[in-house]
PDB file of N, CA and C in Angstrom:
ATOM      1  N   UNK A   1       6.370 -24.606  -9.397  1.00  0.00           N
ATOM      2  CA  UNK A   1       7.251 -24.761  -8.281  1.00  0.00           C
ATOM      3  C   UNK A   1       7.153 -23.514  -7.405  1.00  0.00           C
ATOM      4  N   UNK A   2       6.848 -23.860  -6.184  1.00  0.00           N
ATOM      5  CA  UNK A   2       6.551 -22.556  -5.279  1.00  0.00           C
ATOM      6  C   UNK A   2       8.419 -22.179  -4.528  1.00  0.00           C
ATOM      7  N   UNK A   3       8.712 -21.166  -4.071  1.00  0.00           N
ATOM      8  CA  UNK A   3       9.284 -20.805  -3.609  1.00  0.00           C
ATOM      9  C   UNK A   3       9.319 -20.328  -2.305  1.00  0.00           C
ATOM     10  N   UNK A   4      10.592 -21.120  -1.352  1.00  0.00           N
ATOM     11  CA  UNK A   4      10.280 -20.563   0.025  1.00  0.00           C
ATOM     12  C   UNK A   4      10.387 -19.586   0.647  1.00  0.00           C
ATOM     13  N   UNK A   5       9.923 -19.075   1.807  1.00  0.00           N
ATOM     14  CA  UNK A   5       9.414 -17.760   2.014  1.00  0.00           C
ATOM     15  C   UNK A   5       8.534 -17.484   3.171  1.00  0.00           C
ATOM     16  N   UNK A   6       8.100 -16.365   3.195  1.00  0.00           N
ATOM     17  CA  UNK A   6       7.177 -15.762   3.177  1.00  0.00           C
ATOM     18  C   UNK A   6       5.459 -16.130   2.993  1.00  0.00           C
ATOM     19  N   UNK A   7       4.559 -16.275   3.324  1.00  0.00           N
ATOM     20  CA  UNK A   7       3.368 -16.330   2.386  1.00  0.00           C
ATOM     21  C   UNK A   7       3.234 -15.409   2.062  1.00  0.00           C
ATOM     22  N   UNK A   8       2.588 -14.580   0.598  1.00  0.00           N
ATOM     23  CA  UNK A   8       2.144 -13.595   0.501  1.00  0.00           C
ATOM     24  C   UNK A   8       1.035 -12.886   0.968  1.00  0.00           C
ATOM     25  N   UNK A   9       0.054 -13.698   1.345  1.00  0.00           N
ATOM     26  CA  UNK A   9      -1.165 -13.264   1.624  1.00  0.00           C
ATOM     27  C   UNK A   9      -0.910 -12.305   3.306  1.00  0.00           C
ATOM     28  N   UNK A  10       0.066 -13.471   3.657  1.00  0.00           N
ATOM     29  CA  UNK A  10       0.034 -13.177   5.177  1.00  0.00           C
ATOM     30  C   UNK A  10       0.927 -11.583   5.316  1.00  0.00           C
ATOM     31  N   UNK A  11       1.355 -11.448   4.472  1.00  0.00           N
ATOM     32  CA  UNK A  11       2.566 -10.093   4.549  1.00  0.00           C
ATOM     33  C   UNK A  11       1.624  -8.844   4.280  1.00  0.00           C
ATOM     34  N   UNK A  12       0.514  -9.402   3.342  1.00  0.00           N
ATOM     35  CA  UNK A  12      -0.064  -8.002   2.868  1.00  0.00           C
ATOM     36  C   UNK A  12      -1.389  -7.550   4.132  1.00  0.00           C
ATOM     37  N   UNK A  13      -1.436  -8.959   4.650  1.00  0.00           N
ATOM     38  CA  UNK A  13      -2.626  -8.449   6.199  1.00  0.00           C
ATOM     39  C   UNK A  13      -1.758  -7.819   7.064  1.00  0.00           C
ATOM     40  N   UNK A  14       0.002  -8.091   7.088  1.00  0.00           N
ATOM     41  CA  UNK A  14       0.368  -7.479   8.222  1.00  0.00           C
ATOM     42  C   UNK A  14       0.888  -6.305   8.120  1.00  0.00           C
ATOM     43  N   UNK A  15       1.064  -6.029   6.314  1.00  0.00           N
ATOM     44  CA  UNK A  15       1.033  -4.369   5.971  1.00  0.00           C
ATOM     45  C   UNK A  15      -0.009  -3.376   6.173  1.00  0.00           C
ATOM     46  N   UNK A  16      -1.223  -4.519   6.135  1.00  0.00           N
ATOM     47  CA  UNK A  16      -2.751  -3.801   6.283  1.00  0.00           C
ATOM     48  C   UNK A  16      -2.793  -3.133   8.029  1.00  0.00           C
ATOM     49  N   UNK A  17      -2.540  -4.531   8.258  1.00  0.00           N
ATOM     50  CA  UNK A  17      -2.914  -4.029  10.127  1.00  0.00           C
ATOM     51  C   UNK A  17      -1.835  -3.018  10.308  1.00  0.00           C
ATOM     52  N   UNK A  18      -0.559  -3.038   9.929  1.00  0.00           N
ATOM     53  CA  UNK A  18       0.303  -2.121  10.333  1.00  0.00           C
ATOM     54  C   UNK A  18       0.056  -0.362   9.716  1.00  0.00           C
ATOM     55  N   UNK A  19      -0.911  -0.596   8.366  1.00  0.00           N
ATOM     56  CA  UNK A  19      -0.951   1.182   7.855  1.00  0.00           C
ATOM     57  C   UNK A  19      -2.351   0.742   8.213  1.00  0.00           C
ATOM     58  N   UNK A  20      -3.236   0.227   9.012  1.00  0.00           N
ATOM     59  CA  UNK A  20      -4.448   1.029   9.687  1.00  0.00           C
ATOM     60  C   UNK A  20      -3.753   1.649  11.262  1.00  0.00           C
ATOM     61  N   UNK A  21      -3.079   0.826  11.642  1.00  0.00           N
ATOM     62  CA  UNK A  21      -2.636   1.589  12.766  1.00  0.00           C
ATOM     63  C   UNK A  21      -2.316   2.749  12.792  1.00  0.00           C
ATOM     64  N   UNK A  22      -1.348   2.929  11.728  1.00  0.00           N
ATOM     65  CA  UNK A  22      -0.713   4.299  11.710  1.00  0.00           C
ATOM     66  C   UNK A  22      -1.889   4.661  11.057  1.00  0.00           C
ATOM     67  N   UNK A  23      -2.562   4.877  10.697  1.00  0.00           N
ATOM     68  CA  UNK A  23      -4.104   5.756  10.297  1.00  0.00           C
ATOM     69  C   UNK A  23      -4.562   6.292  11.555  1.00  0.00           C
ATOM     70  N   UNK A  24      -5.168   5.731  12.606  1.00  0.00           N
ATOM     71  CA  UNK A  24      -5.436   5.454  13.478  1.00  0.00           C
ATOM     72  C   UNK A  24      -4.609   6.065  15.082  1.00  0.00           C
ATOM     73  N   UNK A  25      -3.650   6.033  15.109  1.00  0.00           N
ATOM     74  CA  UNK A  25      -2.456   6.480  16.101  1.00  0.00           C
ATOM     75  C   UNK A  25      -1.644   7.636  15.871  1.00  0.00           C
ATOM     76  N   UNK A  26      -1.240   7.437  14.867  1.00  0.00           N
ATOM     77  CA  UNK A  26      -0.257   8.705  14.114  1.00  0.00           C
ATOM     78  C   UNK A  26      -0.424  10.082  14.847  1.00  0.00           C
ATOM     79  N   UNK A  27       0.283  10.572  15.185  1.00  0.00           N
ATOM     80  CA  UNK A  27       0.279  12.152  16.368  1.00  0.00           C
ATOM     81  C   UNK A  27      -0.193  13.100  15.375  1.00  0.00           C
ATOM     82  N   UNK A  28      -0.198  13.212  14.107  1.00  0.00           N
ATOM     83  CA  UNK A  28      -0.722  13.993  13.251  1.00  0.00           C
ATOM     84  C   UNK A  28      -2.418  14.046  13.170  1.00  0.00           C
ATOM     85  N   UNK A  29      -2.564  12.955  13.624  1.00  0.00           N
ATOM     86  CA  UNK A  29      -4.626  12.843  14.191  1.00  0.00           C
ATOM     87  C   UNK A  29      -5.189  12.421  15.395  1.00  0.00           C
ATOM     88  N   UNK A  30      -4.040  13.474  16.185  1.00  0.00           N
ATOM     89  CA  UNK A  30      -4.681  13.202  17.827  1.00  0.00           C
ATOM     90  C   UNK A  30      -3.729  12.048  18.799  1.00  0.00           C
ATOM     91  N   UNK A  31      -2.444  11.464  18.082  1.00  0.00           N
ATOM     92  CA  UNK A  31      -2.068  10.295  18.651  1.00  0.00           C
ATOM     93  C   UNK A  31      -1.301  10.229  19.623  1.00  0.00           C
ATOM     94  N   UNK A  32      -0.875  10.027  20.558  1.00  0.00           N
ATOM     95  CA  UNK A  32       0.127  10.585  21.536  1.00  0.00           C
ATOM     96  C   UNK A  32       1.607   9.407  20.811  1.00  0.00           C
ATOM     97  N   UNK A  33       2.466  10.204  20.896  1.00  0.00           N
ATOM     98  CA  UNK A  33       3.500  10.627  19.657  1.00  0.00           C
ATOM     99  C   UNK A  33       4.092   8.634  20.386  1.00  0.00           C
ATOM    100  N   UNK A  34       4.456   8.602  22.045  1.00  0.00           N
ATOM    101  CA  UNK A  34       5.034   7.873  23.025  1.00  0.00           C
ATOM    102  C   UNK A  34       3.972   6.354  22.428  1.00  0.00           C
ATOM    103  N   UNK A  35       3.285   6.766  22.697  1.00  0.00           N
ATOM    104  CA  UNK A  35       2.276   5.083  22.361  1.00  0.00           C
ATOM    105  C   UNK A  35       2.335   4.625  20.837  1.00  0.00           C
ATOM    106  N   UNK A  36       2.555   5.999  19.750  1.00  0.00           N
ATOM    107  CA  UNK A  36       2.589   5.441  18.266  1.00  0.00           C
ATOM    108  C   UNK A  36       3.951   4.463  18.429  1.00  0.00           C
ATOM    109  N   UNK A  37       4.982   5.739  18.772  1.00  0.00           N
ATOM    110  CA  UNK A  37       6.270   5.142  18.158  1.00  0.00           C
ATOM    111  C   UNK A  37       6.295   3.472  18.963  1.00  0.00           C
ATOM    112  N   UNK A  38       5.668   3.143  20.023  1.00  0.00           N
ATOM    113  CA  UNK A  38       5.721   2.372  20.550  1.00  0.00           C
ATOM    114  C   UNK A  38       5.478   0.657  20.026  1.00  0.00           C
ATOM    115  N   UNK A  39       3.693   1.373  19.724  1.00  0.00           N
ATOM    116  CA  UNK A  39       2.595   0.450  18.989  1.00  0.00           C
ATOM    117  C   UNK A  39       3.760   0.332  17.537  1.00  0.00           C
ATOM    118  N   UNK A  40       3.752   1.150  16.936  1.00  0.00           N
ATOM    119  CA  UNK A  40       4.882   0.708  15.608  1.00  0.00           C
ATOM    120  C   UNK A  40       6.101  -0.176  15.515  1.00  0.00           C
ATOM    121  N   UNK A  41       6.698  -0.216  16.670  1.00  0.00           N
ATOM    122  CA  UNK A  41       7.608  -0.695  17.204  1.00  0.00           C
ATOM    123  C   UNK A  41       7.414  -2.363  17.165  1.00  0.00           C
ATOM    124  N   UNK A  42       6.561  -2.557  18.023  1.00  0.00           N
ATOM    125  CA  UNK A  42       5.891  -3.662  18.091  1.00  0.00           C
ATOM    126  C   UNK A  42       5.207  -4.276  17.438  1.00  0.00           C
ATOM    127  N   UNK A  43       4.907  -3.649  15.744  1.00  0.00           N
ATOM    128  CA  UNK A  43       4.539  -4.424  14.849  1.00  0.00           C
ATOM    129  C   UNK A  43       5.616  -4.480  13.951  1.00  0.00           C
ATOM    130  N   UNK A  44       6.186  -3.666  13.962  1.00  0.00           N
ATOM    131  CA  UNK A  44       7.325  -4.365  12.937  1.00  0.00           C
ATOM    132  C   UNK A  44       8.081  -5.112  13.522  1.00  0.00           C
ATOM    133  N   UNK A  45       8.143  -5.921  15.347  1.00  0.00           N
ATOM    134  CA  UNK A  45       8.743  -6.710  15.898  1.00  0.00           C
ATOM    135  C   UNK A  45       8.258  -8.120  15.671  1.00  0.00           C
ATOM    136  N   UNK A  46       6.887  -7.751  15.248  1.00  0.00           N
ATOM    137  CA  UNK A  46       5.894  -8.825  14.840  1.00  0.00           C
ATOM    138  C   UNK A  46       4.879  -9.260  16.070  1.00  0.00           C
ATOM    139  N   UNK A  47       4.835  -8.317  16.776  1.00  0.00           N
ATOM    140  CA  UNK A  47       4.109  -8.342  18.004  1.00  0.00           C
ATOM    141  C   UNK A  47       2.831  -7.548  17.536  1.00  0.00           C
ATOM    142  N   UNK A  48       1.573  -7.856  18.928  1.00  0.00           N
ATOM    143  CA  UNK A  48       0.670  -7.059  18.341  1.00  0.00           C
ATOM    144  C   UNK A  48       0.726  -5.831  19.790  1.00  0.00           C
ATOM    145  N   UNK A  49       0.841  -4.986  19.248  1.00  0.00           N
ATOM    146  CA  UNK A  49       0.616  -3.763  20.260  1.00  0.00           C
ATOM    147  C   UNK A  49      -0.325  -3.818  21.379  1.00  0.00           C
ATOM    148  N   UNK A  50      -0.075  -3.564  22.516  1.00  0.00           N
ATOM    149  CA  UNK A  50      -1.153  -3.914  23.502  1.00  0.00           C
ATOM    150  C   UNK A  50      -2.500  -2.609  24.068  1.00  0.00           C
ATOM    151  N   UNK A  51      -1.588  -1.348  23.458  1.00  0.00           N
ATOM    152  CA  UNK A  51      -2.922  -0.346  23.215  1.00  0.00           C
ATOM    153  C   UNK A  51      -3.681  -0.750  22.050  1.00  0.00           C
ATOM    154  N   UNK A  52      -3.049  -1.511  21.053  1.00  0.00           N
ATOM    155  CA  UNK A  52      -4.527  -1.075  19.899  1.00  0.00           C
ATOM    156  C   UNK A  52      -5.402  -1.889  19.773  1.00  0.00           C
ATOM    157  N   UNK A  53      -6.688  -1.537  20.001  1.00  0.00           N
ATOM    158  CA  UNK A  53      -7.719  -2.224  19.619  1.00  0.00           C
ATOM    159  C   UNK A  53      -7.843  -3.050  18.152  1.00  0.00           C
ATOM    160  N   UNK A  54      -8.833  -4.047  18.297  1.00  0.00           N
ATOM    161  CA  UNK A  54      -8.926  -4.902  16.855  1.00  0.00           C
ATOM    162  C   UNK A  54      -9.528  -3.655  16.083  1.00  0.00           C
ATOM    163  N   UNK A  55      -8.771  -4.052  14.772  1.00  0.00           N
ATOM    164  CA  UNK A  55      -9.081  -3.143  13.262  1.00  0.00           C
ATOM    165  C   UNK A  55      -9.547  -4.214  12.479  1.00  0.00           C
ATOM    166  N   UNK A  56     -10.664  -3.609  11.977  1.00  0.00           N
ATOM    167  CA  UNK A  56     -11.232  -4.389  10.496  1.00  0.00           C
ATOM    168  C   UNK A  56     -10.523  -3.527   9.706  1.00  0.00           C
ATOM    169  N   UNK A  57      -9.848  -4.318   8.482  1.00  0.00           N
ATOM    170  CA  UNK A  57      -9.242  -3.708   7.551  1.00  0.00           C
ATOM    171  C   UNK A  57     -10.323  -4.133   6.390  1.00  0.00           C
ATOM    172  N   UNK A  58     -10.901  -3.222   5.517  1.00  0.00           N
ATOM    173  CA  UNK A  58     -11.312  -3.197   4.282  1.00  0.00           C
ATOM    174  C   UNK A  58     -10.741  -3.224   3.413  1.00  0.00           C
ATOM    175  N   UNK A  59     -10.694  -3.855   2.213  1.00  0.00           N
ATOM    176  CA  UNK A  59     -10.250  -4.028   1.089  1.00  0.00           C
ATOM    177  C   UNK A  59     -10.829  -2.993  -0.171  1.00  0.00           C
ATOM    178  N   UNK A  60     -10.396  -2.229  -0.742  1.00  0.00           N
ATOM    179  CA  UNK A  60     -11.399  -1.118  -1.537  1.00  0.00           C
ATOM    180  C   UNK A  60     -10.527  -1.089  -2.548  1.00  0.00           C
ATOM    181  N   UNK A  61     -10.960  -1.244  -4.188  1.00  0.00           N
ATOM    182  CA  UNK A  61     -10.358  -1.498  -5.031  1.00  0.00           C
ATOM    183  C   UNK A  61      -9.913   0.196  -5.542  1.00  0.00           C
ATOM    184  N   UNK A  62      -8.990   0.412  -6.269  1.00  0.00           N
ATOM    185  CA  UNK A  62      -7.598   0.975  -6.848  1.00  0.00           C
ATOM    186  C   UNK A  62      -9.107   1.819  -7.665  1.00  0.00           C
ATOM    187  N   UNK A  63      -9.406   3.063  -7.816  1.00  0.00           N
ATOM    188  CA  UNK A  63     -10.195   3.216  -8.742  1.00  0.00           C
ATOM    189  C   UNK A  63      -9.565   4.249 -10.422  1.00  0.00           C
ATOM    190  N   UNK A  64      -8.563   4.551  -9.901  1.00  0.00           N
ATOM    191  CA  UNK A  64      -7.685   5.005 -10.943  1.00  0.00           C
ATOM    192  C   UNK A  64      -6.862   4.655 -11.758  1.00  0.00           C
ATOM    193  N   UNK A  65      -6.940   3.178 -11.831  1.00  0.00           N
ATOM    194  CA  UNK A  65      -6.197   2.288 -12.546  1.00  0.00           C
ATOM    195  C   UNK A  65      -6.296   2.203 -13.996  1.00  0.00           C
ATOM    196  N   UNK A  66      -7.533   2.616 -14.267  1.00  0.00           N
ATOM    197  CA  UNK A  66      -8.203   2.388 -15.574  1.00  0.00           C
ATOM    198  C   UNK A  66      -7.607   3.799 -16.564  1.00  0.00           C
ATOM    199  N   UNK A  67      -8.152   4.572 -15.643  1.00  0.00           N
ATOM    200  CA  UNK A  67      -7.566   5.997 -16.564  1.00  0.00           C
ATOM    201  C   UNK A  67      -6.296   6.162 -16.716  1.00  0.00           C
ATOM    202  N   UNK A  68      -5.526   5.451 -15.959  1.00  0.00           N
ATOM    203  CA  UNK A  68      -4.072   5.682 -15.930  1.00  0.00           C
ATOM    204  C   UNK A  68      -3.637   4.785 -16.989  1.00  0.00           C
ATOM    205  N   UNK A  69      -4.048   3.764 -17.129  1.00  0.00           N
ATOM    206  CA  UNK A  69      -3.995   2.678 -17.994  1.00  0.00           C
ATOM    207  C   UNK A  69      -4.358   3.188 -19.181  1.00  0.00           C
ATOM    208  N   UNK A  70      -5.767   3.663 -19.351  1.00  0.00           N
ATOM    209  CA  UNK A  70      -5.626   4.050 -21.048  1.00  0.00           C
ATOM    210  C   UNK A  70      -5.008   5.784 -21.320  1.00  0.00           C
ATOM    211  N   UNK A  71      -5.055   6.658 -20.775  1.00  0.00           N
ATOM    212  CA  UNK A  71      -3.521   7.097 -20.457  1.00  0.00           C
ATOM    213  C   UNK A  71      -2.038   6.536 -20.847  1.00  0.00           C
ATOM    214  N   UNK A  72      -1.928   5.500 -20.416  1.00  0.00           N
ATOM    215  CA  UNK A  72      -0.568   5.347 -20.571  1.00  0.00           C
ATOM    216  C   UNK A  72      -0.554   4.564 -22.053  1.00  0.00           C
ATOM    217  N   UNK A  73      -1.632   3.764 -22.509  1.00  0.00           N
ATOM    218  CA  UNK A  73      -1.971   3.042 -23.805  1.00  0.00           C
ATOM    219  C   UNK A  73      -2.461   4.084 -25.196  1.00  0.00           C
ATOM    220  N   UNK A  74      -2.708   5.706 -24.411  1.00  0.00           N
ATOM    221  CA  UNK A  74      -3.099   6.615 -25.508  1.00  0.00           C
ATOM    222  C   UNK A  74      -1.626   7.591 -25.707  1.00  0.00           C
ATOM    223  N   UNK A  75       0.015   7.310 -24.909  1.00  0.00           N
ATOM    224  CA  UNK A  75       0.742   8.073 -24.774  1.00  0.00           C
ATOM    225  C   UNK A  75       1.585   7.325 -25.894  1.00  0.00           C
ATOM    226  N   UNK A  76       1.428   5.558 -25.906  1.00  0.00           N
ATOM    227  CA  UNK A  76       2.543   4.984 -26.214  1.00  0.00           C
ATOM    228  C   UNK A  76       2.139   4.863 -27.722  1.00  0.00           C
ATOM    229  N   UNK A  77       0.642   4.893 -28.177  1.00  0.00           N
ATOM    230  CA  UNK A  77       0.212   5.054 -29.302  1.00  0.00           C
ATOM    231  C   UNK A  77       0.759   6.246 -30.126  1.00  0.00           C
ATOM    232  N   UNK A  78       0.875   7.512 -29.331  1.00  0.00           N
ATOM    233  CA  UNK A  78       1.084   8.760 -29.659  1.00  0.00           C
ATOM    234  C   UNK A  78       2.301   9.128 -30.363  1.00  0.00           C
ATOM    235  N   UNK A  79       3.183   8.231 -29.212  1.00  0.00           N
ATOM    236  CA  UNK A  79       4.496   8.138 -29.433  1.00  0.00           C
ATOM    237  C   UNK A  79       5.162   7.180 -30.861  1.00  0.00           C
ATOM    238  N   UNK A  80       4.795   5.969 -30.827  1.00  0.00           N
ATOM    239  CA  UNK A  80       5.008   5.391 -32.088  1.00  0.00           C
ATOM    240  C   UNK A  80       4.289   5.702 -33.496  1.00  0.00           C
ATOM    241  N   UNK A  81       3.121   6.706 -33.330  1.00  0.00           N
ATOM    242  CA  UNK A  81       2.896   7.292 -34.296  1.00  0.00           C
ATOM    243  C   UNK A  81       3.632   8.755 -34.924  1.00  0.00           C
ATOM    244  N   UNK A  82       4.109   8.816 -34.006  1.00  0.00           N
ATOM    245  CA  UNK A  82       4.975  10.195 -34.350  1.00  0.00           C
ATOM    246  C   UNK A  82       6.567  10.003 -34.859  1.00  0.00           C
ATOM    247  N   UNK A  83       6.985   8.562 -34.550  1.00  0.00           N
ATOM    248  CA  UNK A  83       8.441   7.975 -34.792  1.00  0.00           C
ATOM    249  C   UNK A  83       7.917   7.689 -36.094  1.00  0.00           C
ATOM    250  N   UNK A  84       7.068   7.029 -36.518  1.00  0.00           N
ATOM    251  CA  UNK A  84       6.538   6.103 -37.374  1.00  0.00           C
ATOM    252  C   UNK A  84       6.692   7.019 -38.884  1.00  0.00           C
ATOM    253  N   UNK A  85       5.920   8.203 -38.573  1.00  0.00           N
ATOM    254  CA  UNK A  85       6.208   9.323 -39.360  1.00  0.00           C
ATOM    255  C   UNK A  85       7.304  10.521 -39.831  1.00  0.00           C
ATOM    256  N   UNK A  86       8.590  10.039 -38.639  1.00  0.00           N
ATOM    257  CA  UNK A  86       9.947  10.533 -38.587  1.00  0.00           C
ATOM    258  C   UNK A  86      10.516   9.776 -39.634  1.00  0.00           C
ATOM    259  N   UNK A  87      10.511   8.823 -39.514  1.00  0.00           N
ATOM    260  CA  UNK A  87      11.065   8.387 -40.476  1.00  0.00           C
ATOM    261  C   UNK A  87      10.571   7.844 -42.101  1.00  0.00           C
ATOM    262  N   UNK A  88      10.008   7.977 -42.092  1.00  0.00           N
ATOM    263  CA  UNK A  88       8.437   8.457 -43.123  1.00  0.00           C
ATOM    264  C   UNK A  88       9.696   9.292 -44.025  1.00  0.00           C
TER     265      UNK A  88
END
């Protein structure tokens, strides 16, 4: 049973287009401060900004997921081996 809403797919392209913009505009890399706050404005209105050019957004996978993962699978091991032996 789906739930109404939102699509998901569509929320995460318009998070995409919205943090390439600010990549892109942000006064911290050249942006004039008047057109960011502007362009920002207008995407979280759900509009598309009329300074910004089309963005290809790339998709690039998470590459730290793994180490963090067995990391977090070599902490919890650690941990129940050390209870395990408390009460030992």
């Amino acid at each position: 049973m789906t739930t109404p809403g939102p699509d998901p797919a569509a929320l995460r392209s318009r998070r995409a287009a919205e943090r390439a913009f600010v990549r892109a505009h942000h006064p911290d890399v050249g942006g004039d401060p008047v057109a960011f706050a502007a362009g920002l404005a207008a995407l979280r209105a759900g509009r598309t900004p009329a300074s910004a050019p089309p963005v290809t957004v790339v998709a690039t996978r998470r590459l730290r997921t793994a180490p963090v993962r067995l990391l977090r699978r070599w902490r919890r091991a650690r941990r129940t081996a050390s209870r395990s032996t408390r009460l030992s």
